[in-house]
Structure formats: C-alpha cells, structure tokens
C-alpha atoms as a PDB file:
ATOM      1  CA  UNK A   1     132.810  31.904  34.529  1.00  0.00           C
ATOM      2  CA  UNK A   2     131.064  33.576  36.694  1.00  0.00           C
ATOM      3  CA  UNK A   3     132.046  36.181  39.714  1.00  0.00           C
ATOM      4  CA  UNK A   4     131.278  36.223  43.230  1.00  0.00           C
ATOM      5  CA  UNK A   5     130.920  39.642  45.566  1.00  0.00           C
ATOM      6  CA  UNK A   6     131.623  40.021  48.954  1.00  0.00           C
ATOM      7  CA  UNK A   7     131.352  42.699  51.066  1.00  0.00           C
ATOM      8  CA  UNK A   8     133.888  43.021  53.655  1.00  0.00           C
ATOM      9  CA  UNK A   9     133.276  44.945  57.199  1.00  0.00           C
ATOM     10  CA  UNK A  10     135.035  45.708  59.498  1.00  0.00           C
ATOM     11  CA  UNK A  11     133.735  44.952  62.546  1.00  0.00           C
ATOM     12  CA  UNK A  12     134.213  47.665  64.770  1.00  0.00           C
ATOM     13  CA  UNK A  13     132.379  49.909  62.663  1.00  0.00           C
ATOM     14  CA  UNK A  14     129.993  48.514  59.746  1.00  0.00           C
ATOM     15  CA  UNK A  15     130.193  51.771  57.572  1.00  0.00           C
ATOM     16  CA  UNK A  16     133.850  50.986  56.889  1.00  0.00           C
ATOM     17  CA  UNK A  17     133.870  48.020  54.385  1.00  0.00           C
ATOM     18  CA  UNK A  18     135.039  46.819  50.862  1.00  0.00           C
ATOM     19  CA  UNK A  19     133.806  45.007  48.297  1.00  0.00           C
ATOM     20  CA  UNK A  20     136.133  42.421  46.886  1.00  0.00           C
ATOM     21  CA  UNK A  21     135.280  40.566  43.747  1.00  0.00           C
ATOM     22  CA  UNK A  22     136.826  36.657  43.114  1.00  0.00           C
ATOM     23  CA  UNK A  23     135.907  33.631  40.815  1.00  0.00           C
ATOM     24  CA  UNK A  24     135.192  30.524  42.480  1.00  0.00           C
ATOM     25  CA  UNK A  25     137.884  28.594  41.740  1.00  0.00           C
ATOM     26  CA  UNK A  26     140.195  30.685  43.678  1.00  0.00           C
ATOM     27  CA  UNK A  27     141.614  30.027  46.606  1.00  0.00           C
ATOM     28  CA  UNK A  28     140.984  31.434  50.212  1.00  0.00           C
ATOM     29  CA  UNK A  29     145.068  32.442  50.130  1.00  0.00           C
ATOM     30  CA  UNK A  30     143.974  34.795  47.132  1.00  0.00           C
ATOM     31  CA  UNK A  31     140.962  36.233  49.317  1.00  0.00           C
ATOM     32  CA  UNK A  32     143.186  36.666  51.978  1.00  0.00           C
ATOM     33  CA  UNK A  33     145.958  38.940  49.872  1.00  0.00           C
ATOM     34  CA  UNK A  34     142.911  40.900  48.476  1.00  0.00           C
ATOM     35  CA  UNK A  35     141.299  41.285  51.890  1.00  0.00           C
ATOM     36  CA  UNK A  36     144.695  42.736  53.264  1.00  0.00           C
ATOM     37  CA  UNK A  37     145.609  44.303  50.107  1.00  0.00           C
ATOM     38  CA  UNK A  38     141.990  46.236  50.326  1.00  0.00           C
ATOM     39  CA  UNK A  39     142.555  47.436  53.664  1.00  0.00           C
ATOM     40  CA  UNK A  40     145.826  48.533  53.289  1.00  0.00           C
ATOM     41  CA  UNK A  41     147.390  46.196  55.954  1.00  0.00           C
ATOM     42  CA  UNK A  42     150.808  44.196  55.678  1.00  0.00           C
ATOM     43  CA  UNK A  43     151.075  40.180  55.505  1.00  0.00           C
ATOM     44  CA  UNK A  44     153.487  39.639  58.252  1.00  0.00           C
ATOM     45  CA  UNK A  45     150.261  38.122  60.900  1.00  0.00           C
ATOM     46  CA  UNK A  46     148.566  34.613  60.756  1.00  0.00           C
ATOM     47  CA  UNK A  47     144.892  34.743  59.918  1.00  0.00           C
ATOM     48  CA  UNK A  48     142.078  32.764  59.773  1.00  0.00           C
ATOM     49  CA  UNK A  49     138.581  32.288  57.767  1.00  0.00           C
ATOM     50  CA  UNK A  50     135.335  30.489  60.085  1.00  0.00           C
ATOM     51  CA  UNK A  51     132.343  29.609  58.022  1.00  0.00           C
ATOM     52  CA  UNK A  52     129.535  31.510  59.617  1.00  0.00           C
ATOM     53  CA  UNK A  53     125.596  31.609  59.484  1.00  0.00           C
ATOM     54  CA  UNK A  54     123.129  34.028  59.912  1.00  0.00           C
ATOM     55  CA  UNK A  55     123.849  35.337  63.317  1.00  0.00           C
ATOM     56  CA  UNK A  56     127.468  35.231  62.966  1.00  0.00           C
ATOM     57  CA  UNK A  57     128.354  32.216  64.623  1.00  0.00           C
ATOM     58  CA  UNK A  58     132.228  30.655  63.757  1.00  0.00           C
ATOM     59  CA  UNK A  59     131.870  27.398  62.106  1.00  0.00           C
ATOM     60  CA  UNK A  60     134.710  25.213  60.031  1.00  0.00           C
ATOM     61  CA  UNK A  61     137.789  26.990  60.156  1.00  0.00           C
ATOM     62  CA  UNK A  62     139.868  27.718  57.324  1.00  0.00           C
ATOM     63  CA  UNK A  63     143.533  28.523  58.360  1.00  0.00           C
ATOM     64  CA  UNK A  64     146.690  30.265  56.475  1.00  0.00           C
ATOM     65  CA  UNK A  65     149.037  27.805  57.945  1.00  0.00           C
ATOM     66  CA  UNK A  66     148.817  24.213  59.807  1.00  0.00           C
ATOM     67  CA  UNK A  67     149.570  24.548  63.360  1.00  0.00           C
ATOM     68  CA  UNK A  68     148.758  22.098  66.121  1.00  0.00           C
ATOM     69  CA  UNK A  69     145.872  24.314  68.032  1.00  0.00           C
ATOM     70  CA  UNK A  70     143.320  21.639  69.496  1.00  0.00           C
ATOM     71  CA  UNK A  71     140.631  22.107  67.287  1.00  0.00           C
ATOM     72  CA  UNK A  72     137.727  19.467  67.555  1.00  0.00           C
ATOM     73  CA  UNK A  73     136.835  19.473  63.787  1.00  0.00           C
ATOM     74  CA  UNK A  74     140.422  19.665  61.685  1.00  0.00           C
ATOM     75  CA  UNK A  75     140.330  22.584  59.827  1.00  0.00           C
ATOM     76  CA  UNK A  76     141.072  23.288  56.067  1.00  0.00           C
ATOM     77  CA  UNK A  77     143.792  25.673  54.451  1.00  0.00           C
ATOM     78  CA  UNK A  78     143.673  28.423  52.307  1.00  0.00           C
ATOM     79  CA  UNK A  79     145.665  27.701  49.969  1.00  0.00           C
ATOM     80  CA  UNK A  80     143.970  24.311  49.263  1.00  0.00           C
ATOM     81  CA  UNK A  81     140.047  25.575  49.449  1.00  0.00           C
ATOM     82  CA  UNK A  82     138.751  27.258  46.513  1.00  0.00           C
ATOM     83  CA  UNK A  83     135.946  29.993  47.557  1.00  0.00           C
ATOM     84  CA  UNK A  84     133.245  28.392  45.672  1.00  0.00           C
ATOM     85  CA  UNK A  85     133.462  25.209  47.449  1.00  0.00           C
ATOM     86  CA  UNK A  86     132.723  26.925  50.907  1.00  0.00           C
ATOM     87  CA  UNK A  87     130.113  29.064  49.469  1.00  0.00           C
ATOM     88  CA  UNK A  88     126.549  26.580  50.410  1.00  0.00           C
ATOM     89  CA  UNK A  89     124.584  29.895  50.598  1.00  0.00           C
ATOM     90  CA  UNK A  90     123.305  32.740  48.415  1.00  0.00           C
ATOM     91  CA  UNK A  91     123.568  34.904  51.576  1.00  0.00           C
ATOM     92  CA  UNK A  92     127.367  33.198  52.748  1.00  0.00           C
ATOM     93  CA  UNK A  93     128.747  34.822  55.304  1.00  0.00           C
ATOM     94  CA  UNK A  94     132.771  34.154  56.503  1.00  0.00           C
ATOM     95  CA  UNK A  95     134.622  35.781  59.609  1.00  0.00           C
ATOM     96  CA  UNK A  96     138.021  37.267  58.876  1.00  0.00           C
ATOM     97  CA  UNK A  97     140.879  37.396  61.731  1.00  0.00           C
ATOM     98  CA  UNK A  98     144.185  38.477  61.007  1.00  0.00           C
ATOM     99  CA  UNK A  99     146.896  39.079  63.804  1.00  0.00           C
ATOM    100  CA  UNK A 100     146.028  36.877  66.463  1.00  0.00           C
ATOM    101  CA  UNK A 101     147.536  39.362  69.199  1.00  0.00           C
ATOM    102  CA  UNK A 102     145.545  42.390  67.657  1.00  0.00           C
ATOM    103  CA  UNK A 103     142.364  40.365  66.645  1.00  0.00           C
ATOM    104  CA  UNK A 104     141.286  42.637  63.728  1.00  0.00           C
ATOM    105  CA  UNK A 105     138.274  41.004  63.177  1.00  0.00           C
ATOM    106  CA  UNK A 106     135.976  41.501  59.783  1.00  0.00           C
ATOM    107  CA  UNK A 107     132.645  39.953  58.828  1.00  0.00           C
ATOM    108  CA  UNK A 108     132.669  38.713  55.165  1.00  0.00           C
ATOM    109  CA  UNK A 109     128.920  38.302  53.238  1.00  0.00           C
ATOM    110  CA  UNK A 110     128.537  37.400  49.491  1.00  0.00           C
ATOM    111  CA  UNK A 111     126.054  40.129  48.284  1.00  0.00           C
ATOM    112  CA  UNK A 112     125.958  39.187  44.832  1.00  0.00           C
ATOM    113  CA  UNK A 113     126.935  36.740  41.830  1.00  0.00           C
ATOM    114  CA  UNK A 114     127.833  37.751  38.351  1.00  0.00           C
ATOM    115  CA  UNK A 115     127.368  35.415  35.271  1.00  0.00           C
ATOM    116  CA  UNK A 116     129.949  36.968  33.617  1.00  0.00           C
ATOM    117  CA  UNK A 117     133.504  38.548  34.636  1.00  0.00           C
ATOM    118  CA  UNK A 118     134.929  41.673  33.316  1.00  0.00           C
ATOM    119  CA  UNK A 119     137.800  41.271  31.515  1.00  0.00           C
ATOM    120  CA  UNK A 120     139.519  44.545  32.305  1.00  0.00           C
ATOM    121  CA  UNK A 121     139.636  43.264  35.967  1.00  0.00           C
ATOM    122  CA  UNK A 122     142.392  40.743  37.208  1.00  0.00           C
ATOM    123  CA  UNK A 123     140.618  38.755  39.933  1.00  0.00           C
ATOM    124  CA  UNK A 124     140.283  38.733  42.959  1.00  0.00           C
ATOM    125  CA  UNK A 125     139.945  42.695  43.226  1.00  0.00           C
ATOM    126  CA  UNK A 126     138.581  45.767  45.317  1.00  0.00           C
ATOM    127  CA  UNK A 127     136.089  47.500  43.254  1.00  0.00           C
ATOM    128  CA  UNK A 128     134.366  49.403  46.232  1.00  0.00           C
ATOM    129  CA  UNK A 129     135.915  51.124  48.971  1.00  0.00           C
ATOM    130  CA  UNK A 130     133.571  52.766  52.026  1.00  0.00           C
ATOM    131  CA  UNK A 131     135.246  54.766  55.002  1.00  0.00           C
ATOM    132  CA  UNK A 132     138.635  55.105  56.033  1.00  0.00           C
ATOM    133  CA  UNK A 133     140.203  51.892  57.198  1.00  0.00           C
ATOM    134  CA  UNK A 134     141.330  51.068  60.226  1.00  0.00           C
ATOM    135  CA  UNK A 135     145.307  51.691  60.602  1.00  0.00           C
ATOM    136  CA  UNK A 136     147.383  48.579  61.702  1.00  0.00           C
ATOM    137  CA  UNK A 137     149.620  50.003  63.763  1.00  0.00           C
ATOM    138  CA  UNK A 138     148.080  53.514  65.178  1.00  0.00           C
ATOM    139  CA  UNK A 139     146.907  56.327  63.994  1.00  0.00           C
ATOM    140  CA  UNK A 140     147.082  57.431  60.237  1.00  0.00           C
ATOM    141  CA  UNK A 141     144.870  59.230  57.526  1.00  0.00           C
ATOM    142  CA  UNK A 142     143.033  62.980  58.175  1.00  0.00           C
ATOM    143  CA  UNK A 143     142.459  62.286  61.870  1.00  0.00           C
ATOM    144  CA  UNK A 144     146.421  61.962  62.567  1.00  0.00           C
ATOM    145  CA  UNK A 145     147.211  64.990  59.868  1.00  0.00           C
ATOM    146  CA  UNK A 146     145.368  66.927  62.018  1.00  0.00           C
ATOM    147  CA  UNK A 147     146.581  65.942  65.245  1.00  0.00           C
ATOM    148  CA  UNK A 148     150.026  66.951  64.050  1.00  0.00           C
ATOM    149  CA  UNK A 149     148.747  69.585  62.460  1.00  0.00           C
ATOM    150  CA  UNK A 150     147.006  71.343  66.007  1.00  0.00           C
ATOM    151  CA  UNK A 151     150.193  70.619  67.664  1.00  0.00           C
ATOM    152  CA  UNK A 152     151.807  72.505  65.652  1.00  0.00           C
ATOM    153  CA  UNK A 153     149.957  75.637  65.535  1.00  0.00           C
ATOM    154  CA  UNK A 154     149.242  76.076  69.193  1.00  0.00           C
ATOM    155  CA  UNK A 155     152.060  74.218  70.140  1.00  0.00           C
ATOM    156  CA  UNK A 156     150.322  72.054  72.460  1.00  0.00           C
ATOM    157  CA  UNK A 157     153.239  69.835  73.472  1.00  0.00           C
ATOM    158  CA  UNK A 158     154.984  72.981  74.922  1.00  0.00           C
ATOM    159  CA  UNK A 159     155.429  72.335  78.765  1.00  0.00           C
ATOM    160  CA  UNK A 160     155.110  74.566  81.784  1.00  0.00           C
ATOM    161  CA  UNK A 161     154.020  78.523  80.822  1.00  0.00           C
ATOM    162  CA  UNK A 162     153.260  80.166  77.446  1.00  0.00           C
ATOM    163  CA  UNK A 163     153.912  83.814  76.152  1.00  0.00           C
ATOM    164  CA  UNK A 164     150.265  84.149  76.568  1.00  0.00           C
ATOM    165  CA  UNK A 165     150.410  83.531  79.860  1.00  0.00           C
ATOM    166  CA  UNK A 166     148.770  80.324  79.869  1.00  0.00           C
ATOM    167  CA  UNK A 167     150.331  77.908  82.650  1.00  0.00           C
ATOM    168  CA  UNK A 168     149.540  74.520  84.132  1.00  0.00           C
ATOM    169  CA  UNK A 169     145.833  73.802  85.136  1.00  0.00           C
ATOM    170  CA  UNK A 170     144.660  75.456  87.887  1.00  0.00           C
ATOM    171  CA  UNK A 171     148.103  78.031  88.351  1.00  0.00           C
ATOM    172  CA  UNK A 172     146.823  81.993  87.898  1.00  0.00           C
ATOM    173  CA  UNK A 173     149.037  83.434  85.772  1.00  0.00           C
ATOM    174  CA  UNK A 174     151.329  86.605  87.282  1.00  0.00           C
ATOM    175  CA  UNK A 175     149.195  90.366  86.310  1.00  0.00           C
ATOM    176  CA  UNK A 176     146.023  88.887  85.489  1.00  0.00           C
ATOM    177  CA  UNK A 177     142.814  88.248  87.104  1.00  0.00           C
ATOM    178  CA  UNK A 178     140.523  85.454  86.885  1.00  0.00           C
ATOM    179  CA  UNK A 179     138.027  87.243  85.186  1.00  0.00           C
ATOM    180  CA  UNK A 180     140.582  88.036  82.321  1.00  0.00           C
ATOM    181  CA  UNK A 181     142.091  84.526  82.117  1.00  0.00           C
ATOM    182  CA  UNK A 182     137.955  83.560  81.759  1.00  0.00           C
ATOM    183  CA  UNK A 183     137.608  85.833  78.485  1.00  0.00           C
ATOM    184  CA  UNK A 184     140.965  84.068  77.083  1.00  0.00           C
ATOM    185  CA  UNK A 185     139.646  80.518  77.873  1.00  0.00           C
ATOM    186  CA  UNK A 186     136.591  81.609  75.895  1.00  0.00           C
ATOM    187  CA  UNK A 187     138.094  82.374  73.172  1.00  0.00           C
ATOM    188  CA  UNK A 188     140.331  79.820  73.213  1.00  0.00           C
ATOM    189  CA  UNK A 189     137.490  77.561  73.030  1.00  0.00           C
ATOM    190  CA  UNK A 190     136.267  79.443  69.883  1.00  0.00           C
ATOM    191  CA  UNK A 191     139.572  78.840  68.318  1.00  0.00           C
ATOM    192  CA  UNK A 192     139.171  75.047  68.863  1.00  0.00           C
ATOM    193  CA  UNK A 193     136.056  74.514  67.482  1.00  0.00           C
END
C-alpha cells in the first residue's frame, strides 16, 4: 500500500514543521492525533481541516465534531474521510486549526508518495521534526530555561535597591557618582550579552 508525506508548518514561522507519514485509507481523526501528537499539544480543543489550493485559500471543511455553524457547503468529518479521498493533487495542500479561541493555525502540503510502507513504522507517524514547537499554553523549551535561569542569577525579580547599589530607574544611588554608576551599567551590559 502505498504512503503519503506531509509536511506540516506552522504558520507563524515556516522553519518549524513536521513531517507526518499516513496511508490513505486513514482517516483525518488519525491525522489529527498525529498532527497534535507531533507537536506536542493536548486533545482537549476542537479543530478543523479546509481543503486548500495553491495560494492557500480554505476550501471544503473537514470538522472533528458536527456542530450547527452556518456553513454554506456542509462539511465532512474526520473520522468518516479517509486522507486519500481528499488528496486530488500531487502538490495537496490542507489548513490545520486547532483551538478555536487560540487559532493555532498550520499549513499541511503532501511532499511526497511512497509505493511501499515500512514495516517497522506504525502509521500515521512523525518521522521528521524541524525547530522547536510552539508551546500551547506559554512559554516552554531553552528560551523559558533560561529565563528562569537569568532570574535566578541576577535576581532580577528583586524589588526596590540591590547590595550593589543598583536602585529603581533613574534614582542615583547614595556615595556614588554618575560617572561610576556609568562604568557598572557597562559592565553590566557585558555580563548580559
């Protein structure tokens, strides 16, 4: 049987993406998992597939669950659509949302077709992973380690005065002159960078 591949993006920031391999007789609710499952995001939010074209225009929808949104062509459900039967393209493209109130948004292309599947995977999987993904509820990963980490070490949460004499913008500090606090801010700035 053969295997489609998708690439994934996200669409804030094309470097970030994964690619997700799937048969064609599996459904969109599969995709869906794998999608999440690839981006390290939970399965509490609704989400929705559009057909696309070229310039990434939304076409049929393809929903997780019915609802009774106005809609003027009825669209189809995941769990009911295998992939293969929405794929009319070699170049396919599909928009992903999940959590309507957040409106992660990701742009979904097939980039290549396999005659053959491997039998050490079990379909659909991630077999490519580029950048850090998004997190789904703040910060996470190295930038937020080293956030925490800063804080820490110079104590940046600290209010009003330091022992180094340090106080609130704009305040001179008591024994020092501005040409001294000057030399400190400079090499405060070499600490930080």
């Amino acid at each position: 049987m053969p295997v489609l591949k998708f690439r994934v993006y996200w669409e804030e920031d094309e470097s970030v993406y994964r690619d997700i391999v799937i048969k064609p007789d599996q459904m969109f609710l599969q995709f869906h998992q794998a999608i999440l499952q690839a981006f390290e995001f939970d399965t509490k939010h609704k989400a929705t597939f559009f057909r696309s074209n070229d310039n990434w225009q939304r076409g049929r929808e393809i929903i997780l669950e019915k609802d009774n949104a106005p809609r003027k062509v009825e669209p189809l459900l995941m769990a009911e659509v295998p992939i293969g039967a929405a794929v009319k393209d070699p170049n396919q493209k599909f928009i992903y949302v999940y959590d309507f109130a957040k409106n992660w948004t990701f742009l979904v292309e097939l980039i290549g077709v396999s005659k053959e599947e491997n039998i050490k995977l079990s379909y659909p999987a991630c077999v490519r992973k580029e950048g850090l993904a998004p997190s789904q509820y703040g910060t996470k990963g190295l930038v937020g380690d080293k956030l925490v980490e800063m804080e820490e070490k110079y104590d940046l949460n600290k209010e009003g005065m330091d022992e180094e004499g340090f106080g609130e913008e704009g305040e001179e500090s008591e024994g020092e002159d501005s040409g001294d606090q000057a030399e400190e801010m400079g090499e405060a700035d070499d600490l930080m960078f």
